[in-house]
Structures are given as C-alpha cells and as structure tokens.
N, C-alpha and C. Protein backbone atom coordinates (compact mmCIF):
# COMPACT_ATOMS: atom_id res chain seq x y z
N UNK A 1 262.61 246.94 101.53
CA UNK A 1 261.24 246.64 101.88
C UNK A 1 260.77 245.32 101.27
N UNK A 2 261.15 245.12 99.94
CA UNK A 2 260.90 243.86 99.28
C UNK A 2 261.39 242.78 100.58
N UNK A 3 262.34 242.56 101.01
CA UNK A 3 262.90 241.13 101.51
C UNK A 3 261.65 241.04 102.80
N UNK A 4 261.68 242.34 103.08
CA UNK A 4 260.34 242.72 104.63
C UNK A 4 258.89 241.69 104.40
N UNK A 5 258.42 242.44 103.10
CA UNK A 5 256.84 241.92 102.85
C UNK A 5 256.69 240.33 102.27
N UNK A 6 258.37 239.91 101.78
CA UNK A 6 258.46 238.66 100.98
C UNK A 6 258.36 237.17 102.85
N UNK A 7 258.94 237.36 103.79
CA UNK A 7 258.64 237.56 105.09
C UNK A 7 257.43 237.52 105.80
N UNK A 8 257.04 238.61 105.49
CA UNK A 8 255.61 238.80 105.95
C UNK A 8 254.74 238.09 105.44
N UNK A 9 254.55 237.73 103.97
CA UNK A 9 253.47 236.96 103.23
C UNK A 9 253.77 235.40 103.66
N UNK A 10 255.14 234.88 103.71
CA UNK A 10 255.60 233.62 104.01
C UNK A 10 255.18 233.61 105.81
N UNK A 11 255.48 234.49 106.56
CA UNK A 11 254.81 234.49 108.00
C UNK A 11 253.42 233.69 107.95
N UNK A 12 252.11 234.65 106.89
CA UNK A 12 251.08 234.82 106.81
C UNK A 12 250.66 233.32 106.64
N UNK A 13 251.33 232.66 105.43
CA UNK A 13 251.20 231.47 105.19
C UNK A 13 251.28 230.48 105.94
N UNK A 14 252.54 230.56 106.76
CA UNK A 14 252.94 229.85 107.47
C UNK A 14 251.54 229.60 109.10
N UNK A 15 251.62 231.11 109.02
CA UNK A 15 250.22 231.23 110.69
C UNK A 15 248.97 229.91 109.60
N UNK A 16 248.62 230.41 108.80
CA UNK A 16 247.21 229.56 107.93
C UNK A 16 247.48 227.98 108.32
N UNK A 17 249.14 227.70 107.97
CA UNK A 17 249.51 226.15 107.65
C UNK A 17 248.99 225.87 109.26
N UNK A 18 249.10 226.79 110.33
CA UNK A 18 249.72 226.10 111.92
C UNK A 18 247.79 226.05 112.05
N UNK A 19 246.83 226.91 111.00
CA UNK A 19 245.74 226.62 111.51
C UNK A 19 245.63 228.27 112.82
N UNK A 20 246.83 228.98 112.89
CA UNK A 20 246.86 230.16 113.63
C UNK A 20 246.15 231.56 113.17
N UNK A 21 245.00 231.24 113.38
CA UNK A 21 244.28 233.15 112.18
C UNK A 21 244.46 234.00 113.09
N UNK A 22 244.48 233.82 114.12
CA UNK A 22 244.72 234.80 114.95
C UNK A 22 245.92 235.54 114.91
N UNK A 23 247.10 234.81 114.68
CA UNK A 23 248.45 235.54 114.58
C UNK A 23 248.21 236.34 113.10
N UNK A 24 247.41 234.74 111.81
CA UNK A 24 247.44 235.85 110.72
C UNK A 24 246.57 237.06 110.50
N UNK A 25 245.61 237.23 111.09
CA UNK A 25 245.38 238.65 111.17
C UNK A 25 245.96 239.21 112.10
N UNK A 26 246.82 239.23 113.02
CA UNK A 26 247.71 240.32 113.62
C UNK A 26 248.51 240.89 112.17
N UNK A 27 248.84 240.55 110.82
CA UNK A 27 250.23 240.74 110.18
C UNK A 27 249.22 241.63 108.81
N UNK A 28 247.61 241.84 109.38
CA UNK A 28 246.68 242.98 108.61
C UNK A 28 246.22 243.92 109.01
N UNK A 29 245.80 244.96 108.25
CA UNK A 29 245.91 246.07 108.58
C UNK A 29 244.04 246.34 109.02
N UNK A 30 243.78 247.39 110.35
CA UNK A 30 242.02 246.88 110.16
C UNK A 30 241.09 247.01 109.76
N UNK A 31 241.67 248.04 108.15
CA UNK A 31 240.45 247.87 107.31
C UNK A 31 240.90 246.58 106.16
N UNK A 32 242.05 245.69 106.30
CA UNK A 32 242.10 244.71 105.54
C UNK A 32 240.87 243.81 104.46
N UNK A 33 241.12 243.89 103.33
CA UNK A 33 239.91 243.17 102.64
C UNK A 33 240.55 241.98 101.77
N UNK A 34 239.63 240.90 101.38
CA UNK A 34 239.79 239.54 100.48
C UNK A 34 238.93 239.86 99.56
N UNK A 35 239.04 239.49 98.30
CA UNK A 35 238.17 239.32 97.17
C UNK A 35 239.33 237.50 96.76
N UNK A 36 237.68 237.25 96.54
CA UNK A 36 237.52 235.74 95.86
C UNK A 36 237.40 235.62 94.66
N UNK A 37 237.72 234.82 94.03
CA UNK A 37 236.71 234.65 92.77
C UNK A 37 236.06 233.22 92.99
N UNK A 38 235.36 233.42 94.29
CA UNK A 38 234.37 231.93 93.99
C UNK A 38 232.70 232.45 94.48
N UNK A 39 232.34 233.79 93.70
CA UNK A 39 231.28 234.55 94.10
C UNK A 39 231.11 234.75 95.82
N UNK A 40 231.61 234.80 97.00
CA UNK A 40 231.81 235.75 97.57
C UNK A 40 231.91 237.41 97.88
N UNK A 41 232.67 238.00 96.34
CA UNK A 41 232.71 238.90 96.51
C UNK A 41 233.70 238.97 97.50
N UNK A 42 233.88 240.77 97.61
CA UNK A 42 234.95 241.38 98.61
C UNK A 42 234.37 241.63 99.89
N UNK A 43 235.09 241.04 100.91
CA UNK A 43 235.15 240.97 102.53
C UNK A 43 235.82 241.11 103.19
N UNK A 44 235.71 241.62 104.13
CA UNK A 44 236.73 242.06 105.52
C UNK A 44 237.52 240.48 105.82
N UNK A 45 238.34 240.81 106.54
CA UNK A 45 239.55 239.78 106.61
C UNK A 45 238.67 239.23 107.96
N UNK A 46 238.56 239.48 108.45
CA UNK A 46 237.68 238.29 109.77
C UNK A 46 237.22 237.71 109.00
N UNK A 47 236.33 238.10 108.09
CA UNK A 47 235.10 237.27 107.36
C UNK A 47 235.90 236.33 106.70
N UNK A 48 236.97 236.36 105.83
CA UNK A 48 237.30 235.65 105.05
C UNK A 48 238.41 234.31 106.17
N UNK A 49 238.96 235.13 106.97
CA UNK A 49 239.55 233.86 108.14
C UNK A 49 238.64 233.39 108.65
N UNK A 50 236.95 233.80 108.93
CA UNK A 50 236.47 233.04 109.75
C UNK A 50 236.08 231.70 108.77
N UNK A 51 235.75 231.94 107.58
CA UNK A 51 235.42 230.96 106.87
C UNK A 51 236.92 229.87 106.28
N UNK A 52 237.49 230.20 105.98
CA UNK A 52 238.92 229.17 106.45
C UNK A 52 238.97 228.19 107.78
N UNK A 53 239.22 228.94 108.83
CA UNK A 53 238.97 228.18 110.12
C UNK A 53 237.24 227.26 110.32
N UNK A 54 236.75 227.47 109.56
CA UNK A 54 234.98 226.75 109.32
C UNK A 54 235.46 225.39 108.78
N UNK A 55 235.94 225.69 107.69
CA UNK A 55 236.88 225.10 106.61
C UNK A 55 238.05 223.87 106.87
N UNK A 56 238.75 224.44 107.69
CA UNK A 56 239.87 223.49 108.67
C UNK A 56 239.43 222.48 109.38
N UNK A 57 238.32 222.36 109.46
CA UNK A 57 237.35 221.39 110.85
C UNK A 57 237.60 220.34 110.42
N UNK A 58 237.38 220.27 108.84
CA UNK A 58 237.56 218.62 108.66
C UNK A 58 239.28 218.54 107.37
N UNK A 59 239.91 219.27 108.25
CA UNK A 59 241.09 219.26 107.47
C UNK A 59 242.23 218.57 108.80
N UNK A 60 243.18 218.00 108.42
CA UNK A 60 244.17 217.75 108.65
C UNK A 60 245.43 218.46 108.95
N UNK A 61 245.32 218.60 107.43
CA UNK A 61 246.97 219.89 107.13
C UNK A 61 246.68 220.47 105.91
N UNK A 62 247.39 221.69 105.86
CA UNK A 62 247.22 222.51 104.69
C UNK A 62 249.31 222.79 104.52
N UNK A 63 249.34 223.10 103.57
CA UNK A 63 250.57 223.07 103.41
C UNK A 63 250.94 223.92 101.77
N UNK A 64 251.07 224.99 101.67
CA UNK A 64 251.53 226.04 100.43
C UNK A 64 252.78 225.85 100.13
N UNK A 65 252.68 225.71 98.82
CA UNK A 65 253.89 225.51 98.28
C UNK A 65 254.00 226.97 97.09
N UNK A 66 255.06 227.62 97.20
CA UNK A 66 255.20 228.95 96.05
C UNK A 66 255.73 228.55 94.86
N UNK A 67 255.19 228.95 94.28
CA UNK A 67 255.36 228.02 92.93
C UNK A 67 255.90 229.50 92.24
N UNK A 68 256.36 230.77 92.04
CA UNK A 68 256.71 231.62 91.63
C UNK A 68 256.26 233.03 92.67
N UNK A 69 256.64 234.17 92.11
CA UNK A 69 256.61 235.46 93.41
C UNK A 69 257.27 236.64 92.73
N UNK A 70 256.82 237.62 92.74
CA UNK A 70 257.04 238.90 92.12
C UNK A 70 256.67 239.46 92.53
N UNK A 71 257.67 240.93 93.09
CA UNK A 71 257.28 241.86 94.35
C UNK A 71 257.33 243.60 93.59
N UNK A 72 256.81 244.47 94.24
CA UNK A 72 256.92 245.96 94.07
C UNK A 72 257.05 245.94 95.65
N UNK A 73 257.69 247.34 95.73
CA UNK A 73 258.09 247.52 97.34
C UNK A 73 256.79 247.65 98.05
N UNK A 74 255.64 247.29 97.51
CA UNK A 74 254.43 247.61 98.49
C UNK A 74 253.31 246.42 98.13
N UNK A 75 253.97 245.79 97.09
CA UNK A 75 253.23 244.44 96.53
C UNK A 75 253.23 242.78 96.24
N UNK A 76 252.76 242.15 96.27
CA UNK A 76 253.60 241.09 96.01
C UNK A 76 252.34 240.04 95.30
N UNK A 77 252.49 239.36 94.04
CA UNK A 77 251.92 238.41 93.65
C UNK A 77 252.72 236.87 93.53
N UNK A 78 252.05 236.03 93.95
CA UNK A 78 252.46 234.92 93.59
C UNK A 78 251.60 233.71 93.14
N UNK A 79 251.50 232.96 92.71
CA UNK A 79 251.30 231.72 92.08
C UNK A 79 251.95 230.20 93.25
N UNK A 80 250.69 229.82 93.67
CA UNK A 80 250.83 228.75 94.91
C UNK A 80 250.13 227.73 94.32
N UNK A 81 250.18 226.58 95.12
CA UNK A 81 249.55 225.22 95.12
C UNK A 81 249.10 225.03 96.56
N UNK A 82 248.23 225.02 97.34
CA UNK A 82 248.10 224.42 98.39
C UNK A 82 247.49 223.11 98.81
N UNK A 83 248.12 222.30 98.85
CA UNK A 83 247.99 220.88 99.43
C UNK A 83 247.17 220.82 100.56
N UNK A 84 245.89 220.07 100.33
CA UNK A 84 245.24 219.94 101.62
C UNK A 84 244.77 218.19 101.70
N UNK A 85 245.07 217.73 102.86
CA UNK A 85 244.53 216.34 103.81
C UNK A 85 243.68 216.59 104.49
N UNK A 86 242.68 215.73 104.50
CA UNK A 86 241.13 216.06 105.26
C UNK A 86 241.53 214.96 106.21
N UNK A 87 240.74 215.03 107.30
CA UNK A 87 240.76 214.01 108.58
C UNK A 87 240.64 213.22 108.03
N UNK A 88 239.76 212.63 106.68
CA UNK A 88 239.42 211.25 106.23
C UNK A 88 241.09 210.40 105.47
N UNK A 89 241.58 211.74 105.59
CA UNK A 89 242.99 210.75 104.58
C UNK A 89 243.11 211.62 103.20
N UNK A 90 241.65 212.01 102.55
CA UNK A 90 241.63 212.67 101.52
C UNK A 90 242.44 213.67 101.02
N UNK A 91 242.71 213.86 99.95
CA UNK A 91 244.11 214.66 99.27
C UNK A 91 243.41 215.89 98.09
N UNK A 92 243.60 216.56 98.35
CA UNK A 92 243.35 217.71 96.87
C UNK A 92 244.48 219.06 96.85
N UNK A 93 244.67 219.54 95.59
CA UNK A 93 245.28 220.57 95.52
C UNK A 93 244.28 221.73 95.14
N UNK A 94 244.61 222.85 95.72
CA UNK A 94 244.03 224.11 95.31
C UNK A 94 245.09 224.93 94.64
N UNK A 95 245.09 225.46 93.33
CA UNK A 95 246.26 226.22 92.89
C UNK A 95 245.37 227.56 92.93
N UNK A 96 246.51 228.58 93.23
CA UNK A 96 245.70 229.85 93.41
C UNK A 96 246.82 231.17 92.52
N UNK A 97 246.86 231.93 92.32
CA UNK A 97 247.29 233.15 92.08
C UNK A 97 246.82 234.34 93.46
N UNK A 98 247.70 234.62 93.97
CA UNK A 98 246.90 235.35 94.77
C UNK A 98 248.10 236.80 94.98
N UNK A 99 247.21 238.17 94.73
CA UNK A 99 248.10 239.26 95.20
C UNK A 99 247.62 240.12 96.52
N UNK A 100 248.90 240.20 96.75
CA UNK A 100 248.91 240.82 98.86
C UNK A 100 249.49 242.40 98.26
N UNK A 101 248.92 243.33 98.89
CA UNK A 101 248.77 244.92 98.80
C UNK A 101 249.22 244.78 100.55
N UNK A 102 250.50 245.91 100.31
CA UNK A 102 250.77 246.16 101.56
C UNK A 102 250.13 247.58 101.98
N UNK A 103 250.64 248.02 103.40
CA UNK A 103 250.19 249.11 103.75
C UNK A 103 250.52 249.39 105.61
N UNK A 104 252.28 250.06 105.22
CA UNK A 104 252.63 250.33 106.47
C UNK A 104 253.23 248.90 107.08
N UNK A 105 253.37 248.38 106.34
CA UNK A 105 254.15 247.16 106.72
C UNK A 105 253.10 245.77 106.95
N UNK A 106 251.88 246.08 106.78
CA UNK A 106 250.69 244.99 106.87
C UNK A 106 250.02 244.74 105.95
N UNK A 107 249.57 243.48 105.87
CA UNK A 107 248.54 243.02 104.17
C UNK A 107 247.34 243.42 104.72
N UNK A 108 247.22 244.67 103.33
CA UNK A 108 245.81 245.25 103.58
C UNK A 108 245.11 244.64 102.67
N UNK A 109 245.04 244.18 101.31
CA UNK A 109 244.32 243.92 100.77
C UNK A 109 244.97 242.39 99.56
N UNK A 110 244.14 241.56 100.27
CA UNK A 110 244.29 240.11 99.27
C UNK A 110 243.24 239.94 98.14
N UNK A 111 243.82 239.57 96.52
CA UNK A 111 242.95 239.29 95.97
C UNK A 111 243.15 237.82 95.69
N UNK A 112 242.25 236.48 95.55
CA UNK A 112 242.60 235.40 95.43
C UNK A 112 241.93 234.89 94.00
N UNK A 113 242.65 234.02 93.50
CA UNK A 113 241.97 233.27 92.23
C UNK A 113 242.50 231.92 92.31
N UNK A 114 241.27 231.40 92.51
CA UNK A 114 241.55 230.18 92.58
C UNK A 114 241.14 228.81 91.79
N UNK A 115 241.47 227.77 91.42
CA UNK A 115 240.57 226.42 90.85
C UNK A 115 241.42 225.44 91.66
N UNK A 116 240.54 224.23 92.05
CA UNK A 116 240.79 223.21 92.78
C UNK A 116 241.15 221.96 91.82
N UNK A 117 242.07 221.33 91.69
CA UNK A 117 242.62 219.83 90.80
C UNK A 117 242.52 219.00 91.38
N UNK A 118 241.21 217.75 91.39
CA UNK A 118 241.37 216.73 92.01
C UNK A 118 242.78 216.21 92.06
N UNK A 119 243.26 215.12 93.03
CA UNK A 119 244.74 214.52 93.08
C UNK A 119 244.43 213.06 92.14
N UNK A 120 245.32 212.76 91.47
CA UNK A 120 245.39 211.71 90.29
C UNK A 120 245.55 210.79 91.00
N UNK A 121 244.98 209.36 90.91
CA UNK A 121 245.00 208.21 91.95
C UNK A 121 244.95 207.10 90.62
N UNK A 122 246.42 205.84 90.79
CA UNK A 122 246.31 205.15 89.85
C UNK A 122 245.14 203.97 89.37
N UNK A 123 244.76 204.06 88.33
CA UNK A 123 243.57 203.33 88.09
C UNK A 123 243.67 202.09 88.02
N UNK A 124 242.54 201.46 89.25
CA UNK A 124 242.39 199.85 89.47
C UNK A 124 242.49 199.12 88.02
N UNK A 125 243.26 197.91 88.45
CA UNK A 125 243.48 196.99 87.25
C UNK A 125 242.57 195.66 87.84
N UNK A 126 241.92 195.44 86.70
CA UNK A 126 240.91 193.82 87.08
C UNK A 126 241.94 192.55 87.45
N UNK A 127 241.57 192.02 88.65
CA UNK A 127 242.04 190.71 88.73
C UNK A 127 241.75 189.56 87.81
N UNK A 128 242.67 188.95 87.29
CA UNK A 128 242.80 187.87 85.94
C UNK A 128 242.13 187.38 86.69
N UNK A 129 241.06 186.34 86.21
CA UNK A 129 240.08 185.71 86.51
C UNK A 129 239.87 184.62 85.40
C-alpha cells in the first residue's frame, strides 16, 4: 500500500503543477478536508482548490520539489519546497511540511504548514564613478 499512496500524493502534486484541480480532487475522498496554518482554519477540499486556482491567475508555474517523505500504510508526511514564477518573472519559494491521511485509497485529509522564503537576488554593486 505504501508504494500505492507514495503515487498517489506524487499524482496529486503533479495534477497542482499542470494547474489540473479537477483531476486533483478526483484522487479525494468527498468528505476530504485541508487545515492551514495561515488562519483559514479547516476546509473542505473544493474550498481549499478553489483558492489555489484564484491563486494560479497570476502564476506561471508551480513546481514541488520533496525534500524528504515518510509513510504508514494509510499515511504519508513530507517536507517540500514549492517553487513558484508569477507571470511577472517573479520567483519565491514556499517550504511546507504537509501530511496526506488516506482513506480507501484517496487523500481524505491534508494538513499543511507552511512559511514562504523570499528568493536571494545578488546585491547591486555601485558603478566606480
């Protein structure tokens, strides 16, 4: 079951990267819930994809990188970075911790923690003058 849900969460990711919520909520279950920690609170999974796809408008690409992953046959936490480009060119990382609760083979319940790291840009040097 582990290799199944390890799959499934990388699916999940992958639908977010294509900008596809529609496929990624096909891979939840329909009482699926998100908890944030950016005061939101806990919400139904429409709610929390609809505000992603709100979100995407002035995005480019999103792109997750797993930075570690540790599973129970019905669980899985991992530790990500997600890289995001805004239409303007703009660059930021979001690093998150986030754990997926399965249920019957679907993510029923995501909890996310997240903080955002501006991207480091080398600092202008004065022209000799």
């Amino acid at each position: 079951m582990a290799h199944d849900i390890d799959d499934q969460v990388n699916l999940f990711l992958r639908s977010l990267e294509a900008f596809d919520f529609t496929a990624a909520r096909t891979m939840c279950t329909e009482a699926a819930t998100v908890r944030q920690n950016d005061g939101q609170g806990e919400q139904p999974i429409e709610d929390s994809l609809d505000r992603l796809r709100s979100f995407t408008v002035d995005v480019c690409s999103l792109r997750y990188d797993v930075i570690r992953r540790f599973r129970d046959p019905d669980e899985v936490l991992q530790q990500h970075v997600l890289h995001v480009v805004g239409n303007d060119g703009s660059r930021s990382d979001v690093h998150a911790a986030v754990y997926f609760r399965f249920q019957g083979g679907l993510i029923d319940r995501i909890e996310e923690y997240v903080y955002a790291e501006p991207t480091l840009t080398a600092p202008r040097t004065r022209d000799p003058a």
